[in-house]
C-alpha atoms as a PDB file:
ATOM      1  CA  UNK A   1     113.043  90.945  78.088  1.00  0.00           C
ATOM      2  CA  UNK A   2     111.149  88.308  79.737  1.00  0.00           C
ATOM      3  CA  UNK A   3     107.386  87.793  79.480  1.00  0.00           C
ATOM      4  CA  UNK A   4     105.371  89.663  81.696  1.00  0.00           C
ATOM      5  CA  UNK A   5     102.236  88.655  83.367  1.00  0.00           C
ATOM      6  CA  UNK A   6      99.100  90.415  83.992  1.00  0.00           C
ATOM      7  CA  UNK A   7      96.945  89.739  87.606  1.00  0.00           C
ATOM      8  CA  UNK A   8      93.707  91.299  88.482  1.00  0.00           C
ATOM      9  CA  UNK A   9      94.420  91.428  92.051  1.00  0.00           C
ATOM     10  CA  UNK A  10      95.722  93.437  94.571  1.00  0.00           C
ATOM     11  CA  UNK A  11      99.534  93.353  95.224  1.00  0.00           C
ATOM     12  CA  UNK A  12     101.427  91.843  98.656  1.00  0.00           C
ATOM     13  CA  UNK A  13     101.810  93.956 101.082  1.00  0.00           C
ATOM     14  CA  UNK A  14     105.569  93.860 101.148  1.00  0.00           C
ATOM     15  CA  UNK A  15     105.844  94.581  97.331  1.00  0.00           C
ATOM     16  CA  UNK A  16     103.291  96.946  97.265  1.00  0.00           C
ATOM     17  CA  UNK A  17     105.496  99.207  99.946  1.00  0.00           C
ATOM     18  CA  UNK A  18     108.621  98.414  97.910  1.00  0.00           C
ATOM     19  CA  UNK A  19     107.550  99.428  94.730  1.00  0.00           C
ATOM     20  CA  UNK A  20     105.544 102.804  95.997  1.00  0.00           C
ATOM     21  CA  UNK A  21     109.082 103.626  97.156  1.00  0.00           C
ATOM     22  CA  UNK A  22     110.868 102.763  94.015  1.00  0.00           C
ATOM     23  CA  UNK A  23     108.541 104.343  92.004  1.00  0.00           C
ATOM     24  CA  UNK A  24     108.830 107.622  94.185  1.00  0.00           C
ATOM     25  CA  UNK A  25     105.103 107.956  95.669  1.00  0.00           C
ATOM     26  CA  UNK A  26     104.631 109.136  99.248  1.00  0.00           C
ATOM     27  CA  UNK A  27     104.885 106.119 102.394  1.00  0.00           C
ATOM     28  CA  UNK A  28     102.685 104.652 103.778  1.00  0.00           C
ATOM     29  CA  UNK A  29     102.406 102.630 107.375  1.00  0.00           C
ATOM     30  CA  UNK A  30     101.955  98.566 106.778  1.00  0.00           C
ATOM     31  CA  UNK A  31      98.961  98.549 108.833  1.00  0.00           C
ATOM     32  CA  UNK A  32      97.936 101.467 106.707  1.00  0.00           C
ATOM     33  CA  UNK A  33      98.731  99.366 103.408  1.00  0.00           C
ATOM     34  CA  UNK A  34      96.937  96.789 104.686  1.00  0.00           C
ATOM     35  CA  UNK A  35      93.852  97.535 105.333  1.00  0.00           C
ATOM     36  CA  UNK A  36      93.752  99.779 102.089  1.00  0.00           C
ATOM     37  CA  UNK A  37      94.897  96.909  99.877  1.00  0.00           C
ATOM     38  CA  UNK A  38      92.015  94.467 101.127  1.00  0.00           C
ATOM     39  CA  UNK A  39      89.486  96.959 100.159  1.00  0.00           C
ATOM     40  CA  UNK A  40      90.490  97.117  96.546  1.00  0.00           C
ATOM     41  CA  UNK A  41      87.398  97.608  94.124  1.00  0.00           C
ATOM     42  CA  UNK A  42      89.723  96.637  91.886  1.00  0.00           C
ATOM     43  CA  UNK A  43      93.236  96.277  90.854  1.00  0.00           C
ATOM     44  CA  UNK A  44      96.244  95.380  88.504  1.00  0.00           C
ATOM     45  CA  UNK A  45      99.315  94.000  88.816  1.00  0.00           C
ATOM     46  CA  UNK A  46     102.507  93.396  86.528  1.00  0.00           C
ATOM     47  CA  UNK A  47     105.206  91.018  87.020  1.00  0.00           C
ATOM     48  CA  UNK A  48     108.561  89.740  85.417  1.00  0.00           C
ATOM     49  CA  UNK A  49     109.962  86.064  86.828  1.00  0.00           C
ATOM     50  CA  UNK A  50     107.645  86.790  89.408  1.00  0.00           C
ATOM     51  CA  UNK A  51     108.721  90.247  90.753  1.00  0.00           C
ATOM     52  CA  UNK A  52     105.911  93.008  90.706  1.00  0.00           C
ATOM     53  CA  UNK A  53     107.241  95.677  88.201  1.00  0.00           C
ATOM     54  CA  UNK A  54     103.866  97.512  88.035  1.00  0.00           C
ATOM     55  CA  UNK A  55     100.417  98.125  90.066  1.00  0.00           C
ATOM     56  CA  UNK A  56      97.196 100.300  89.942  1.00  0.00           C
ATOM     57  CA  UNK A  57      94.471 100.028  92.139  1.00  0.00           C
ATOM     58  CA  UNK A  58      90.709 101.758  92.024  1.00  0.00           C
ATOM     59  CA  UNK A  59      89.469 102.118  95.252  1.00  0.00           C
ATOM     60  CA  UNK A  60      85.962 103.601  96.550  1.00  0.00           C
ATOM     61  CA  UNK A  61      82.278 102.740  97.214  1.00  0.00           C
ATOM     62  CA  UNK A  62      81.325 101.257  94.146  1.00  0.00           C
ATOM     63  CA  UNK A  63      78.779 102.591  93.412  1.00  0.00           C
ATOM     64  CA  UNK A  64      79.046 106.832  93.262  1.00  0.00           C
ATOM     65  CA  UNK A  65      82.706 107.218  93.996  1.00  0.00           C
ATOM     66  CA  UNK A  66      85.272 105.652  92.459  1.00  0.00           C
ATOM     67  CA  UNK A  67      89.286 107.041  92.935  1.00  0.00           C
ATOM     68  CA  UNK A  68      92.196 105.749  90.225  1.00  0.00           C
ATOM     69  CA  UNK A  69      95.192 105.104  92.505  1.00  0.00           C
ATOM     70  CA  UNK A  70      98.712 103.616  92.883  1.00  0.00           C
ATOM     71  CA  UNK A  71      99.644 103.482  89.313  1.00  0.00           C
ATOM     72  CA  UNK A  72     103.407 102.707  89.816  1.00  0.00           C
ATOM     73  CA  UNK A  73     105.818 101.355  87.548  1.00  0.00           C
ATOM     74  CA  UNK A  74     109.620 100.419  88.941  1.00  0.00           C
ATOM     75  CA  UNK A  75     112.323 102.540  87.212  1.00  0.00           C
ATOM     76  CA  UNK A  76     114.141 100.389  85.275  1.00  0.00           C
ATOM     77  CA  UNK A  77     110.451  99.597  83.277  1.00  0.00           C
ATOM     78  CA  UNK A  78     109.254 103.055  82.671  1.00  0.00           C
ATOM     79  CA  UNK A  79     108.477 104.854  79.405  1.00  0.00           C
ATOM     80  CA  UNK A  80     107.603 100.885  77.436  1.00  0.00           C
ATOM     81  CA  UNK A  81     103.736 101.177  77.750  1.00  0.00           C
ATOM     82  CA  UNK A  82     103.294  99.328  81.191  1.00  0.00           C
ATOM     83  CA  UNK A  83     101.831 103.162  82.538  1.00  0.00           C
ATOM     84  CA  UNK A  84      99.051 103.115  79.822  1.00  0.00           C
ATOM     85  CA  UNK A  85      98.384  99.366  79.901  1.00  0.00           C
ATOM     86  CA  UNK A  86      97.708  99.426  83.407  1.00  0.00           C
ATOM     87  CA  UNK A  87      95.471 102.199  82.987  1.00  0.00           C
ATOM     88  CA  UNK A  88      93.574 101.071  80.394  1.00  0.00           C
ATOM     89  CA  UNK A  89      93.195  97.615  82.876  1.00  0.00           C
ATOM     90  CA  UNK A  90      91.379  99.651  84.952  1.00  0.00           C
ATOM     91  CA  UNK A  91      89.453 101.539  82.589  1.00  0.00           C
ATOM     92  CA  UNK A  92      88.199  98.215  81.201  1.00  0.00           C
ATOM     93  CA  UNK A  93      87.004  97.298  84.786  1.00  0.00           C
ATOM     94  CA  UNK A  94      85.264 100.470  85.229  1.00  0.00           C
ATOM     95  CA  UNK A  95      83.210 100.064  82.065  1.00  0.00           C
ATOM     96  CA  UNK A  96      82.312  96.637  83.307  1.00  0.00           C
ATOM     97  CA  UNK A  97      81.506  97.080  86.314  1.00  0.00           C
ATOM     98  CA  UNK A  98      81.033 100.750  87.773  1.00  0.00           C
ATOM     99  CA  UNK A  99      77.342 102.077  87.382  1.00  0.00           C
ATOM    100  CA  UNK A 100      76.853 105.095  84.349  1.00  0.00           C
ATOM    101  CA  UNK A 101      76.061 107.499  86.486  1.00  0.00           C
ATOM    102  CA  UNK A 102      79.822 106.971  88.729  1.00  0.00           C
ATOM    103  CA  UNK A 103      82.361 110.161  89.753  1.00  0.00           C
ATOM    104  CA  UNK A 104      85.770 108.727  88.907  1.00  0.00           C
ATOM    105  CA  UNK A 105      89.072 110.871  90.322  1.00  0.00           C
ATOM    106  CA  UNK A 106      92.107 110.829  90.198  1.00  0.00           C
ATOM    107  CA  UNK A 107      95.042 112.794  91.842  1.00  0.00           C
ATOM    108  CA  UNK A 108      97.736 113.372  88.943  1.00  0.00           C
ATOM    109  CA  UNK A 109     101.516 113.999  89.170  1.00  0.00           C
ATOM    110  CA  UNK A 110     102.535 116.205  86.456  1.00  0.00           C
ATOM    111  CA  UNK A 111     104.342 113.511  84.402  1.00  0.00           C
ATOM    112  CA  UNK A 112     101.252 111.604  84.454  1.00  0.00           C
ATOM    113  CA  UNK A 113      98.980 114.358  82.944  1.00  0.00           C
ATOM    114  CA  UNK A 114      99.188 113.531  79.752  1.00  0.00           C
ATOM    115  CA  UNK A 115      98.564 110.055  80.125  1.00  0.00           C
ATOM    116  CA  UNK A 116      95.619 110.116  81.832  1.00  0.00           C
ATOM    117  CA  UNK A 117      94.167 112.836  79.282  1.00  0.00           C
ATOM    118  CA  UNK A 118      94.360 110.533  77.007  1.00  0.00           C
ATOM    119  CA  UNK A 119      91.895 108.370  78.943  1.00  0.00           C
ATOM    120  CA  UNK A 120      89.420 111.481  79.399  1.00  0.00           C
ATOM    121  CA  UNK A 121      90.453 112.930  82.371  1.00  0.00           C
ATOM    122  CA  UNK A 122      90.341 116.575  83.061  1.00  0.00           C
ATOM    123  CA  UNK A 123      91.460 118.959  85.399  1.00  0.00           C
ATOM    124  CA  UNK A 124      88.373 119.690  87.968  1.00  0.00           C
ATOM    125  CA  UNK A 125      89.825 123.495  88.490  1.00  0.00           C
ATOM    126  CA  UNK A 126      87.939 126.220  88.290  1.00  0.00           C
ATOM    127  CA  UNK A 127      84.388 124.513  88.753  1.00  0.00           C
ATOM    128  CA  UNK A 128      86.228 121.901  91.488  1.00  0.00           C
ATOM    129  CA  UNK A 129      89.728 122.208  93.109  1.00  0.00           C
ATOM    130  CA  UNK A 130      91.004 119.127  94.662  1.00  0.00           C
ATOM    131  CA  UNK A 131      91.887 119.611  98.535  1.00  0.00           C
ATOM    132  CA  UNK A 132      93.594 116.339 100.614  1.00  0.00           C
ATOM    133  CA  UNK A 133      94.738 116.166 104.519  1.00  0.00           C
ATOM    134  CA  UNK A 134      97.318 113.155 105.609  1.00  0.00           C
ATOM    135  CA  UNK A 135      95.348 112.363 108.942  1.00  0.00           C
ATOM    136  CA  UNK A 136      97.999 111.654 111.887  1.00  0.00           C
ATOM    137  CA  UNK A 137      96.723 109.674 114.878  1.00  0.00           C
ATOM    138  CA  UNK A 138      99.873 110.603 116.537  1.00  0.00           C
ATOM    139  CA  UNK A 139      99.109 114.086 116.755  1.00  0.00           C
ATOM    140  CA  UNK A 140      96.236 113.395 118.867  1.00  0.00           C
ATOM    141  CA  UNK A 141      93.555 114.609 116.453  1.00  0.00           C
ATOM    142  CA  UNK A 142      89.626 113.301 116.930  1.00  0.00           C
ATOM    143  CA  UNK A 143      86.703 114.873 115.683  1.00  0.00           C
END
């Protein structure tokens, strides 16, 4: 295997999309992707010969609210590590940076459960159950 290397920074936009849909996670628009990739709190990314093989982002304020997000890893690199060592990327920059008193989330797809367990995550149900909404401009929605 070639050497990989490790980047603190937010992927390309045209990589990012790629490897979201490799790695099976739900679309996104570009503009979407965009915008959301600039405000990264913070992020990780993996590459081989240059290709991005793996990505996790924490997004949020900074300061109360902080979401783990994006952890990817293509395919044909899954089950060597790259999951955890991501994670534990961000983890790092949480402990360096994020204040004590910070509310860090996560959504989790069941394969990932474990993993992030093992970082101290926990389910939020019954105190807390996690709700989302995909917003559609197209559907004419404004509140």
């Amino acid at each position: 295997m070639n050497a990989l290397s490790w980047h603190d920074q937010a992927p390309q936009l045209h990589e990012y999309l790629a490897l979201r849909a490799a790695a099976g996670l739900s679309a996104f628009s570009p503009p979407a992707a965009e915008v959301g990739l600039a405000d990264s709190w913070a992020a990780v990314c993996v590459r081989r010969d240059g290709d991005l093989i793996g990505m996790g982002r924490i997004v949020g304020d900074g300061g109360c609210f902080l979401q783990i997000v994006d952890i990817a890893v293509h395919p044909s690199m899954q089950r060597q590590g790259l999951g955890r060592a991501i994670m534990q990327r961000l983890i790092d920059a949480l402990v360096a940076r994020a204040p004590d008193s910070a509310f860090v989330s996560l959504l989790a797809d069941p394969p990932g459960v474990r993993l992030y367990e093992s970082f101290g995550f926990r389910a939020s149900a019954p105190a807390s159950v996690g709700m989302f909404r995909r917003f559609h401009a197209s559907q004419g929605e404004r509140r």
